[in-house]
C-alpha atoms as a PDB file:
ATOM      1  CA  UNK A   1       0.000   0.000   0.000  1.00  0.00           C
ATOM      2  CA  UNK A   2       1.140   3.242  -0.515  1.00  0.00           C
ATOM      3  CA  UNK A   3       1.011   6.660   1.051  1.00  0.00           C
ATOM      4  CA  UNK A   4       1.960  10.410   1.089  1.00  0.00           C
ATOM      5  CA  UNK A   5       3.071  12.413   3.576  1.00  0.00           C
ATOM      6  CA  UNK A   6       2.102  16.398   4.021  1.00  0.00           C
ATOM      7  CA  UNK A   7       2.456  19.332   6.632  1.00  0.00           C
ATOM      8  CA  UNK A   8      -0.735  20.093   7.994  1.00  0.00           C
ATOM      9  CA  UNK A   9      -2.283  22.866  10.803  1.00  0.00           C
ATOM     10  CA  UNK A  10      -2.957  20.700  13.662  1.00  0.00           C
ATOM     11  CA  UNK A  11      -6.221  22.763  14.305  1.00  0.00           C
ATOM     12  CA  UNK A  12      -7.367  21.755  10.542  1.00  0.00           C
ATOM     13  CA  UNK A  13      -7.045  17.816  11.639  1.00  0.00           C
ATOM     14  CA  UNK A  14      -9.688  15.958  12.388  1.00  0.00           C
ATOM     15  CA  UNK A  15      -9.827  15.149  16.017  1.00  0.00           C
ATOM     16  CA  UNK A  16     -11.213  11.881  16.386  1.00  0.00           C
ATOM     17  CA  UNK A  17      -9.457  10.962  13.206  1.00  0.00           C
ATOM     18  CA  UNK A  18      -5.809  11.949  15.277  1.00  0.00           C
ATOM     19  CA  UNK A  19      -7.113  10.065  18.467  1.00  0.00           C
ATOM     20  CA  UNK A  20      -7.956   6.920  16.181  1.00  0.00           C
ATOM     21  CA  UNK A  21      -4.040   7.051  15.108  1.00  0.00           C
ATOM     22  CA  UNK A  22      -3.145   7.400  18.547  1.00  0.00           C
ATOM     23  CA  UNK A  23      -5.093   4.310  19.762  1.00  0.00           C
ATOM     24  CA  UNK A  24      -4.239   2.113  16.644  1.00  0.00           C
ATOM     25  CA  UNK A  25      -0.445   2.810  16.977  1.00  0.00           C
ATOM     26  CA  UNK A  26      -0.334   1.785  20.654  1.00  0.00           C
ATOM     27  CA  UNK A  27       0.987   5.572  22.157  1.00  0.00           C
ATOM     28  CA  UNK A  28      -2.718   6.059  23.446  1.00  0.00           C
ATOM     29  CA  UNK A  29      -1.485   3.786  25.906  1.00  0.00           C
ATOM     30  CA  UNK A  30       0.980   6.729  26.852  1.00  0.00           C
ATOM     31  CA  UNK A  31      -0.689  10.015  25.952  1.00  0.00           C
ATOM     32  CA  UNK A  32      -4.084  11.343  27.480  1.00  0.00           C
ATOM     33  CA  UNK A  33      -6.125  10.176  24.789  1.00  0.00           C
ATOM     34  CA  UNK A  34      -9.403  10.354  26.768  1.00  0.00           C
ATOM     35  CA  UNK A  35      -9.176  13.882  27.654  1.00  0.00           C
ATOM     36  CA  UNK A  36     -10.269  15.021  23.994  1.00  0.00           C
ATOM     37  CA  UNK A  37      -9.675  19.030  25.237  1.00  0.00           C
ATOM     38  CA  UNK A  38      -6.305  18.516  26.286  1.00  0.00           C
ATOM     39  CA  UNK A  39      -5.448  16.376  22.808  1.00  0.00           C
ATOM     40  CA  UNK A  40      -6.880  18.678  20.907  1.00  0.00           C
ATOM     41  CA  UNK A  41      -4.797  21.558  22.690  1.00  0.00           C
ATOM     42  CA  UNK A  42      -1.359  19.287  21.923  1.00  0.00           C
ATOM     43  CA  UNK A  43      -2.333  18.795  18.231  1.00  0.00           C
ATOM     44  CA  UNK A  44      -3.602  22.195  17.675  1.00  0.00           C
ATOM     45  CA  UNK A  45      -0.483  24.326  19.392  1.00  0.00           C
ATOM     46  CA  UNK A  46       2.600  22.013  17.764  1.00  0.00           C
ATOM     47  CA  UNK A  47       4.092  24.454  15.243  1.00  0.00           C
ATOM     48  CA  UNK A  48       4.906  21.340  12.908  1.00  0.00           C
ATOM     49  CA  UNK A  49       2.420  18.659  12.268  1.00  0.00           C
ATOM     50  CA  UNK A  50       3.635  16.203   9.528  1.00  0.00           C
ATOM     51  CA  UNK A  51       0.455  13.345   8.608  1.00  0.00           C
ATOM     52  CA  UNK A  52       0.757  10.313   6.353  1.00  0.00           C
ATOM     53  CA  UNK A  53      -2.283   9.465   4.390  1.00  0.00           C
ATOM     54  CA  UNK A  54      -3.135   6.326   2.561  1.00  0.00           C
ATOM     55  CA  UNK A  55      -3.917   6.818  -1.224  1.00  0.00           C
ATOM     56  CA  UNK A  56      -8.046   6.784  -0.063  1.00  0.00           C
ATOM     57  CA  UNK A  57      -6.940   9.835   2.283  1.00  0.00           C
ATOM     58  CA  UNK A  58      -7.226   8.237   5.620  1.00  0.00           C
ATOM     59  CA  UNK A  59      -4.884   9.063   8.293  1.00  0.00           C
ATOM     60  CA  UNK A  60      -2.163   6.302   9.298  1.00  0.00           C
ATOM     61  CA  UNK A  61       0.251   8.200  10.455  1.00  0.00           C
ATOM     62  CA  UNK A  62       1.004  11.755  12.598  1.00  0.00           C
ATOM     63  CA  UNK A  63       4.462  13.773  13.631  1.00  0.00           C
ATOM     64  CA  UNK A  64       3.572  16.494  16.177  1.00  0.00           C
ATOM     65  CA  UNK A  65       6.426  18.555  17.255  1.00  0.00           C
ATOM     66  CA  UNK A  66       7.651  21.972  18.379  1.00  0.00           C
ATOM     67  CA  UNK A  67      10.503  23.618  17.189  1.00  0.00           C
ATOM     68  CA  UNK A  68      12.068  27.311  16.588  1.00  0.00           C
ATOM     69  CA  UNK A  69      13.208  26.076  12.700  1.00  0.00           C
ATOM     70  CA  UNK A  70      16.775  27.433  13.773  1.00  0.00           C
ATOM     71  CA  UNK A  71      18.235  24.667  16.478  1.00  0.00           C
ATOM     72  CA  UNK A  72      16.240  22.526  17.698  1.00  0.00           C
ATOM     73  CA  UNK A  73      12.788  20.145  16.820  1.00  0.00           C
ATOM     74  CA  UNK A  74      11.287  18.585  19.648  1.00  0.00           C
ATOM     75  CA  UNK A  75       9.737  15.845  18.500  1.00  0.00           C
ATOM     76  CA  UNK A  76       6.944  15.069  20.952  1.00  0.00           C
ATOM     77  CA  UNK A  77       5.285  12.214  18.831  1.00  0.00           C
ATOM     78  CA  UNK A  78       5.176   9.734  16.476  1.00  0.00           C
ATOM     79  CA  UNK A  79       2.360   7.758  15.818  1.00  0.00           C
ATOM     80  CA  UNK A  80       1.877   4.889  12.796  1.00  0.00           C
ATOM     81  CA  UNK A  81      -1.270   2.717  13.156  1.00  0.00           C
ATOM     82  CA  UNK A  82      -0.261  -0.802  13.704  1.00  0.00           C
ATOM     83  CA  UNK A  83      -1.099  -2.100  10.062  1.00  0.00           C
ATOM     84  CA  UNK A  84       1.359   0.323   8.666  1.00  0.00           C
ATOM     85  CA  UNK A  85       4.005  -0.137  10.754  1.00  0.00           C
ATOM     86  CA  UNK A  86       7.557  -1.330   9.520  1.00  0.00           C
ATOM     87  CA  UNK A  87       7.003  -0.041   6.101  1.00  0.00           C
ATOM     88  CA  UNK A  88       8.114   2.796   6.291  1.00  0.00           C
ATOM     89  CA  UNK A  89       5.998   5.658   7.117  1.00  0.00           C
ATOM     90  CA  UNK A  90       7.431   6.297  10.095  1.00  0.00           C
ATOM     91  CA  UNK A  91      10.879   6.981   8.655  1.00  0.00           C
ATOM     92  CA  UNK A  92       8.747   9.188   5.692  1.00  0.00           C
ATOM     93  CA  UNK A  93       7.025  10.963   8.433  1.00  0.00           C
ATOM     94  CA  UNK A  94      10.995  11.847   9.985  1.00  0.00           C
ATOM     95  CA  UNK A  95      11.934  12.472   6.458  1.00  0.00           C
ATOM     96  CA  UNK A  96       9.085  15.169   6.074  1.00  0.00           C
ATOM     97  CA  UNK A  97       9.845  16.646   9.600  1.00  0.00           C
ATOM     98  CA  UNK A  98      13.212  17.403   8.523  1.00  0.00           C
ATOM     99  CA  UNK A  99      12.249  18.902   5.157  1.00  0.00           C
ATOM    100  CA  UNK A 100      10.512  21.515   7.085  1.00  0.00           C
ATOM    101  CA  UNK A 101      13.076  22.301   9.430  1.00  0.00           C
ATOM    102  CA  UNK A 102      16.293  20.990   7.800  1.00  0.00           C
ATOM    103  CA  UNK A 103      18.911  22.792  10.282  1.00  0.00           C
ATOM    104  CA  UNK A 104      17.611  21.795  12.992  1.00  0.00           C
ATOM    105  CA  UNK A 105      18.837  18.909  15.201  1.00  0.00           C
ATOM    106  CA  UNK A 106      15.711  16.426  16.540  1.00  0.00           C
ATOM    107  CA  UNK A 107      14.972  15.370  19.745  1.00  0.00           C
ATOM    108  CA  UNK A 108      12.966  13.219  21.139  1.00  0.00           C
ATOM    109  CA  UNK A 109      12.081  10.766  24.083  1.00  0.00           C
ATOM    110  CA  UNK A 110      11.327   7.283  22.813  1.00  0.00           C
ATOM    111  CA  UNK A 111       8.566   4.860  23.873  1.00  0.00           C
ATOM    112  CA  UNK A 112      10.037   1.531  25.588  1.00  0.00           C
ATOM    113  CA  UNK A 113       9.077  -0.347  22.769  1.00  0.00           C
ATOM    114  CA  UNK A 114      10.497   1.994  19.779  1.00  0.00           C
ATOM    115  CA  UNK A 115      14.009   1.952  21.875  1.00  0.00           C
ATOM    116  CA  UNK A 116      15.706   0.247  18.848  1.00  0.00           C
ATOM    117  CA  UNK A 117      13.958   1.795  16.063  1.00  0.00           C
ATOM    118  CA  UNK A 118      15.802   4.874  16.391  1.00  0.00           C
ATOM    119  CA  UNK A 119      19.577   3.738  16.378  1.00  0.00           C
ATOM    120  CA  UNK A 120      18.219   2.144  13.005  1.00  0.00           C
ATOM    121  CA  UNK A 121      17.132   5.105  11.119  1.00  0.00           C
ATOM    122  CA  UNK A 122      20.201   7.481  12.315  1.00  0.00           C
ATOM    123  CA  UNK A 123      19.191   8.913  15.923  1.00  0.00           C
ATOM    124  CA  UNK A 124      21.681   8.586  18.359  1.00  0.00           C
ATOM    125  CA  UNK A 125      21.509   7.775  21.538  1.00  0.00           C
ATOM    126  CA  UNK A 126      21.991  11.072  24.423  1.00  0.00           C
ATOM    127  CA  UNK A 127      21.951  10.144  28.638  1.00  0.00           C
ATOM    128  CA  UNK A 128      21.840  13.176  30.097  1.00  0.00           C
ATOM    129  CA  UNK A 129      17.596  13.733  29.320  1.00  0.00           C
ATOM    130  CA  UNK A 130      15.518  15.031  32.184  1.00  0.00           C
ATOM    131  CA  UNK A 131      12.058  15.272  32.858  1.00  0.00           C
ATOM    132  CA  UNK A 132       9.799  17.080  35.649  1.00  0.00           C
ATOM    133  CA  UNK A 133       6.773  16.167  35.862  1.00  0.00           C
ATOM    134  CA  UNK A 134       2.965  18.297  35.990  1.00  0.00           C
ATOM    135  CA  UNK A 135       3.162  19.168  39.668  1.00  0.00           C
ATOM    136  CA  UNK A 136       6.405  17.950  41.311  1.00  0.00           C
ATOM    137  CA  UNK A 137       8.182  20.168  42.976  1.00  0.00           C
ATOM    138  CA  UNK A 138      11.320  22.008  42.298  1.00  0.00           C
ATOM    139  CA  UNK A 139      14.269  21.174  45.057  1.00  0.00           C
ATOM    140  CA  UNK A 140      16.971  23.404  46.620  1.00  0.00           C
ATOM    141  CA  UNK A 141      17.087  26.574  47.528  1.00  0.00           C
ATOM    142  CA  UNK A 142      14.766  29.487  46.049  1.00  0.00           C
ATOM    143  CA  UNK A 143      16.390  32.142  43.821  1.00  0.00           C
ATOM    144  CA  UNK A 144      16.876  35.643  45.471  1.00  0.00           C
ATOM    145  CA  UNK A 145      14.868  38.476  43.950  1.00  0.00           C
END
C-alpha cells in the first residue's frame, strides 16, 4: 500500500481521526487520549504537524512537534497505526519533519518499545535527558529576587 506524507495545521485535523491514530499505533497507551480538550490543545499548538495518508486519504500516520526552525525540533510524537508499521511511514514521516526544518537537530524521548527503532534510522543515543513532571516540585534553595 502506498502513502503520502504532508504538513498540515494541527487545528485543521480531524480530532477523532488523530485520536484513532493514537489508539491504533499503541501511544494512546501513553498520551491522554481520553481527555479530547487537552489532545486537541497538543495537536492544535505544535508548530509542525507532519500526517501520512493512505492513497483513499485516511490518516495512518502523525508527527507532532515543536521547534524554533533554527536549532532545535522537539519531536513530541510519532504515531503509525499498527497495520502500517515497519514499512516505512514512520521513517517518511521523519523524512518530512526534517524537510521543514532541515537545520535543525531532533529530539525526542522514545517509547520503551520503539528503543531500537531509532539507532536504526540514524538517531543517536543522548543520557543526560531530564524530565519534571505536571506538579512535582522544584528542590533546593529558592532564587533571590
Amino acid at each position: 500500500m502506498s502513502w503520502k506524507t504532508e504538513r498540515a495545521d494541527g487545528a485543521d485535523l480531524d480530532l477523532d481521526e488523530v485520536l484513532a491514530v493514537y489508539h491504533e499505533s499503541g501511544l494512546g497507551e501513553r498520551r491522554p487520549v481520553e481527555d479530547r480538550d487537552r489532545m486537541a490543545a497538543m495537536i492544535r499548538r505544535a508548530n509542525l504537524v507532519v500526517v501520512a495518508r493512505d492513497t483513499d486519504g485516511a490518516l495512518i500516520g502523525i508527527a507532532r512537534s515543536i521547534t524554533d526552525f533554527s536549532y532545535v525540533t522537539y519531536l513530541s510524537d510519532i504515531a503509525v497505526v499498527r497495520r502500517h508499521q515497519r514499512s516505512g511511514v514512520g521513517r517518511a514521516l521523519l523524512e518530512a519533519t526534517r524537510h521543514e526544518a532541515p537545520d535543525t537537530k531532533v529530539v525526542l524521548l522514545s517509547a520503551p518499545a520503539a528503543t531500537a527503532y531509532y539507532p536504526r534510522v540514524g538517531f543517536t543515543r543522548h543520557d543526560s535527558a531530564w524530565v519534571l513532571n505536571p506538579g512535582a516540585p522544584l528542590q533546593g534553595p529558592r532564587a533571590q529576587p
